[in-house]
N, C-alpha and C. Protein backbone atom coordinates (compact mmCIF):
# COMPACT_ATOMS: atom_id res chain seq x y z
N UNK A 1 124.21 -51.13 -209.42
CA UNK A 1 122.97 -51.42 -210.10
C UNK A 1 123.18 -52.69 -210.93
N UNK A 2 122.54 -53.53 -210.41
CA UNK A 2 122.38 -54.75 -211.51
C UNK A 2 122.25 -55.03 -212.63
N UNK A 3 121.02 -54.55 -212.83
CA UNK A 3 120.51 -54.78 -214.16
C UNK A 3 120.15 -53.22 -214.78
N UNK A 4 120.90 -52.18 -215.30
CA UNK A 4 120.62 -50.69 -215.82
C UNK A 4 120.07 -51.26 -217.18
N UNK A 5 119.90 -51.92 -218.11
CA UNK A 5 119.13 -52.02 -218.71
C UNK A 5 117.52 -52.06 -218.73
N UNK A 6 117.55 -52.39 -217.48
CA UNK A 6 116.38 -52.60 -217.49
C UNK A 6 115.36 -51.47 -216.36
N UNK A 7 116.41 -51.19 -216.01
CA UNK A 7 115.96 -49.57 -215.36
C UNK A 7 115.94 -48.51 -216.54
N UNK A 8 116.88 -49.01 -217.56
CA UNK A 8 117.07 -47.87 -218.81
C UNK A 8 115.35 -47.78 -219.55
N UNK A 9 114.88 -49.11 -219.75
CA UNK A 9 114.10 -49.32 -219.91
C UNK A 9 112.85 -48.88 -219.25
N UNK A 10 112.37 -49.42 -218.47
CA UNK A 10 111.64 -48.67 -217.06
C UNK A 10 111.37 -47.13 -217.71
N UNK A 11 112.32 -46.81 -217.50
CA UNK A 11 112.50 -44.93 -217.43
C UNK A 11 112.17 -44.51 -218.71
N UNK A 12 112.31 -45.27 -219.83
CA UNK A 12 112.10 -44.70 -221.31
C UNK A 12 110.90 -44.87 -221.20
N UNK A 13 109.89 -45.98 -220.68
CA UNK A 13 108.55 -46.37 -220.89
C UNK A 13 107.80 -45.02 -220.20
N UNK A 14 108.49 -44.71 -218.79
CA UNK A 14 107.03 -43.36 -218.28
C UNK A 14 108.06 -42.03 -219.20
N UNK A 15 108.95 -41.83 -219.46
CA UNK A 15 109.42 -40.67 -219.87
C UNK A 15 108.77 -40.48 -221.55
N UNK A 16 108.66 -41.76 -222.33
CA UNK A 16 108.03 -41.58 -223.14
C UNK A 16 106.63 -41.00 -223.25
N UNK A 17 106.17 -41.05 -222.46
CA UNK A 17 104.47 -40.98 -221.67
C UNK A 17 104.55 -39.00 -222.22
N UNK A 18 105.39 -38.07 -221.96
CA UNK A 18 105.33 -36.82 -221.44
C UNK A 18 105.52 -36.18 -223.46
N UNK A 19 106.08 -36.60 -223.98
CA UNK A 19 105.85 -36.22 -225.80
C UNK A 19 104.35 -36.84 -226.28
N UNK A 20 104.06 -37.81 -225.58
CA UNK A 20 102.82 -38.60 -226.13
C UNK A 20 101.77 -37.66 -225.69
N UNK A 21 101.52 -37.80 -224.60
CA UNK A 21 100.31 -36.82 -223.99
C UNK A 21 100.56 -35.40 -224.54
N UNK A 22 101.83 -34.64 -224.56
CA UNK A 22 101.75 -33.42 -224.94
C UNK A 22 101.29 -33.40 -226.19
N UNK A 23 101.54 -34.28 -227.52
CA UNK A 23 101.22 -34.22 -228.21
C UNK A 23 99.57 -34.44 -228.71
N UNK A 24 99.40 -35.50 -227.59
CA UNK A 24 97.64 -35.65 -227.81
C UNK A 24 97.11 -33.82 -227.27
N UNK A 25 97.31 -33.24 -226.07
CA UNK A 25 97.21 -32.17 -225.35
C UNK A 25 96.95 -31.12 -226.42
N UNK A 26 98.06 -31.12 -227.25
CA UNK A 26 98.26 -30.12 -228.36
C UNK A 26 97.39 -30.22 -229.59
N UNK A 27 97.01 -31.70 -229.85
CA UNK A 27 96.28 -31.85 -231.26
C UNK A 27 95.13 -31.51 -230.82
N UNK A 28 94.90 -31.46 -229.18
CA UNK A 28 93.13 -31.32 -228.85
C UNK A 28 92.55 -29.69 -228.86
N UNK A 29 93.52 -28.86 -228.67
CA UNK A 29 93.61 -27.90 -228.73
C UNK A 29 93.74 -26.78 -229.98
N UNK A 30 94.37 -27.43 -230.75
CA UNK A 30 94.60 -27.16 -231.78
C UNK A 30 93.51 -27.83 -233.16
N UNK A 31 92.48 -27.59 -233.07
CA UNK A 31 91.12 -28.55 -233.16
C UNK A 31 90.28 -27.77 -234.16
N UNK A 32 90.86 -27.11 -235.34
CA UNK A 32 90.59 -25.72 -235.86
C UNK A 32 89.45 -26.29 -237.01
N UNK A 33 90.14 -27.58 -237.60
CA UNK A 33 89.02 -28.31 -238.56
C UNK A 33 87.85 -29.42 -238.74
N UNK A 34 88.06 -29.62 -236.62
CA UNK A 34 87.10 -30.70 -236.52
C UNK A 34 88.35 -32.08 -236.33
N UNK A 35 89.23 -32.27 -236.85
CA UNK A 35 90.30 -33.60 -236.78
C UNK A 35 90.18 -34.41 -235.77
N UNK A 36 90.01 -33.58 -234.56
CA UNK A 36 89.79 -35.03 -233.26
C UNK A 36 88.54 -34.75 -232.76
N UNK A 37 87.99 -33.58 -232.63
CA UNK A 37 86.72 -33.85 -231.97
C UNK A 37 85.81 -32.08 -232.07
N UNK A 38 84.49 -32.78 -232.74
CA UNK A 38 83.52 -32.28 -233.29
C UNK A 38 82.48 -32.31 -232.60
N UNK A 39 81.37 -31.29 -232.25
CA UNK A 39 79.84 -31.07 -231.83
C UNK A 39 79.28 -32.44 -232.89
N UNK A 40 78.94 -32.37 -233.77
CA UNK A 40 78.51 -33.16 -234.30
C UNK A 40 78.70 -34.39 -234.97
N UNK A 41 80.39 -34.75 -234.89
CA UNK A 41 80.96 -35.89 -235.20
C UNK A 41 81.48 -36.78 -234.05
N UNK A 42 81.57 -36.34 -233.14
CA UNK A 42 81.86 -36.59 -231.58
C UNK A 42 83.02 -36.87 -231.75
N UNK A 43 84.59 -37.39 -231.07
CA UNK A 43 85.39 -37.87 -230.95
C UNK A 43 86.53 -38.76 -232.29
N UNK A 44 87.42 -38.51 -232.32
CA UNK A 44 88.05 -39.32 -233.45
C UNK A 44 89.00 -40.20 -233.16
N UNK A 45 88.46 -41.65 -232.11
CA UNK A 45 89.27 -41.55 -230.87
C UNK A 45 90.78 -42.36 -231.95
N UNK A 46 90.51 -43.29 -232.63
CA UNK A 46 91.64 -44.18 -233.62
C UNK A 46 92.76 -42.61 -234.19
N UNK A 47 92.25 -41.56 -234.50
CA UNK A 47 93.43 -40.92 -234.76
C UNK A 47 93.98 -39.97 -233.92
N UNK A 48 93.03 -39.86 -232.31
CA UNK A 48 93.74 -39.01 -231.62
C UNK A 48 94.70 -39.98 -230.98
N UNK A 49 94.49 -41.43 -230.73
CA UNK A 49 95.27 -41.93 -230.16
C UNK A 49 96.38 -42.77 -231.01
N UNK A 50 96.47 -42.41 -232.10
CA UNK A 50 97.48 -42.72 -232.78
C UNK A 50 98.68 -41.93 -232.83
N UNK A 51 98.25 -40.56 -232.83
CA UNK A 51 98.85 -39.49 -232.34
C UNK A 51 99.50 -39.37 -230.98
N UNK A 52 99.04 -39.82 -230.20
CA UNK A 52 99.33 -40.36 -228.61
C UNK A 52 100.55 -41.25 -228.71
N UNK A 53 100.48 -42.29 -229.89
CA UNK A 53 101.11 -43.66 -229.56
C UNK A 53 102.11 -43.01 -230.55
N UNK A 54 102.52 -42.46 -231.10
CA UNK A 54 103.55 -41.69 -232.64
C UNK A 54 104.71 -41.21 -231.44
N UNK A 55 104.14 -39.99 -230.57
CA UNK A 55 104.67 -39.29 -229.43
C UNK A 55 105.02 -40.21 -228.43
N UNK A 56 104.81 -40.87 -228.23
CA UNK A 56 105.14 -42.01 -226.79
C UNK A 56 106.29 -42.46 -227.80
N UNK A 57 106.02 -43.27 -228.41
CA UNK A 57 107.18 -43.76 -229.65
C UNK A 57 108.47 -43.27 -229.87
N UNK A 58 108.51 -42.19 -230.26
CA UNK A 58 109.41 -41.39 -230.27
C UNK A 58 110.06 -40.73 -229.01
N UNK A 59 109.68 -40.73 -228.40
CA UNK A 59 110.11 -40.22 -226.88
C UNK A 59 110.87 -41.57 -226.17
N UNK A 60 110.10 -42.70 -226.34
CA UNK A 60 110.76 -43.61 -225.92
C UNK A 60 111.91 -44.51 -226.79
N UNK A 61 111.88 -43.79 -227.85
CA UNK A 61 113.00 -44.36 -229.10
C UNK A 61 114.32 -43.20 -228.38
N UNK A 62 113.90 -42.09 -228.58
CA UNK A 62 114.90 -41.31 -228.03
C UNK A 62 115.64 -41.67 -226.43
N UNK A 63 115.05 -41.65 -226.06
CA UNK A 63 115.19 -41.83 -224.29
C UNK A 63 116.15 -42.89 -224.07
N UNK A 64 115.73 -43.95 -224.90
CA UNK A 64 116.49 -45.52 -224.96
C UNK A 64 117.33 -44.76 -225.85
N UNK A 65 117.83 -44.24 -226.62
CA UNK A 65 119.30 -44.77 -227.38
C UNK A 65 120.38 -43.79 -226.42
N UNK A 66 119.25 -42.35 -225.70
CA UNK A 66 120.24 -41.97 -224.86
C UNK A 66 120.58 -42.20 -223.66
N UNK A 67 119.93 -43.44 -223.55
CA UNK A 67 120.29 -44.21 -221.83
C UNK A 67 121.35 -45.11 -222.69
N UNK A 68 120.93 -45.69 -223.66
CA UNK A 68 122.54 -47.01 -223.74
C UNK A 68 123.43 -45.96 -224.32
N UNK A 69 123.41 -44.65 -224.88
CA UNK A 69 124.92 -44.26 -225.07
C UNK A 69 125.53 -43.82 -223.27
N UNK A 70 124.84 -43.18 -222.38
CA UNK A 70 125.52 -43.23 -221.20
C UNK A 70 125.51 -44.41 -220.57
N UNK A 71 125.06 -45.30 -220.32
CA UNK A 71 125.58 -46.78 -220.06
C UNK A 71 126.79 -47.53 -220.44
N UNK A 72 126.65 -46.92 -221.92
CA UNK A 72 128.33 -47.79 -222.98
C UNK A 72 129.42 -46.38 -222.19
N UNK A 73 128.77 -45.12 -222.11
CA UNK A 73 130.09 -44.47 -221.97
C UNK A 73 130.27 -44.78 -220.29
N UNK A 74 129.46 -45.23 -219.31
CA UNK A 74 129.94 -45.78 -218.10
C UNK A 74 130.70 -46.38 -218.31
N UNK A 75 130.65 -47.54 -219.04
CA UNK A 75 131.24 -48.64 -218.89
C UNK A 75 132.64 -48.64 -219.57
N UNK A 76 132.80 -47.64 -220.60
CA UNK A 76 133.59 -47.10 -220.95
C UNK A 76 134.76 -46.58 -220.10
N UNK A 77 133.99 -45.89 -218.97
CA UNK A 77 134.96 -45.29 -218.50
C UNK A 77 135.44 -45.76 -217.10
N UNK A 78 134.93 -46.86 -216.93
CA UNK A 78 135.38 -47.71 -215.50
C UNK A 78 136.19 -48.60 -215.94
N UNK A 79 136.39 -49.01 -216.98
CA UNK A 79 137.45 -49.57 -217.64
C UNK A 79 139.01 -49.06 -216.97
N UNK A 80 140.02 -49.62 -216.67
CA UNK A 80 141.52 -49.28 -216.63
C UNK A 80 142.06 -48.83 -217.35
């Protein structure tokens, strides 16, 4: 593989995708005071999707530091 950074990358961007949505999934559901979406207030779209982008964030913060620690420990260990 050439370039694993940038496959590391790649992979953090859709893997991040699966905390983001669950988390939007969950706040929509969990909808007890009106917070994202109301009969009569319609939609709250700036804080459901901030919530979206918090979860993507973090999923893809995580994902990336645990693709370059197995990358450094590859490289680590092809070493002589």
């Amino acid at each position: 593989m050439k370039k694993p950074w940038l496959f590391c990358a790649l992979l953090s961007l859709l893997l991040g995708t699966v905390p983001g949505a669950a988390l939007m999934w969950i706040a929509w559901q969990e909808n007890s005071q009106c917070e994202i979406h109301c009969a009569e207030l319609g939609i709250d779209w700036s804080y459901w999707l901030s919530l979206g982008a918090a979860g993507w964030a973090l999923g893809f913060a995580l994902t990336m530091v645990l693709g370059a620690l197995l990358l450094v420990l590859s490289r680590f260990l092809k070493k002589p």
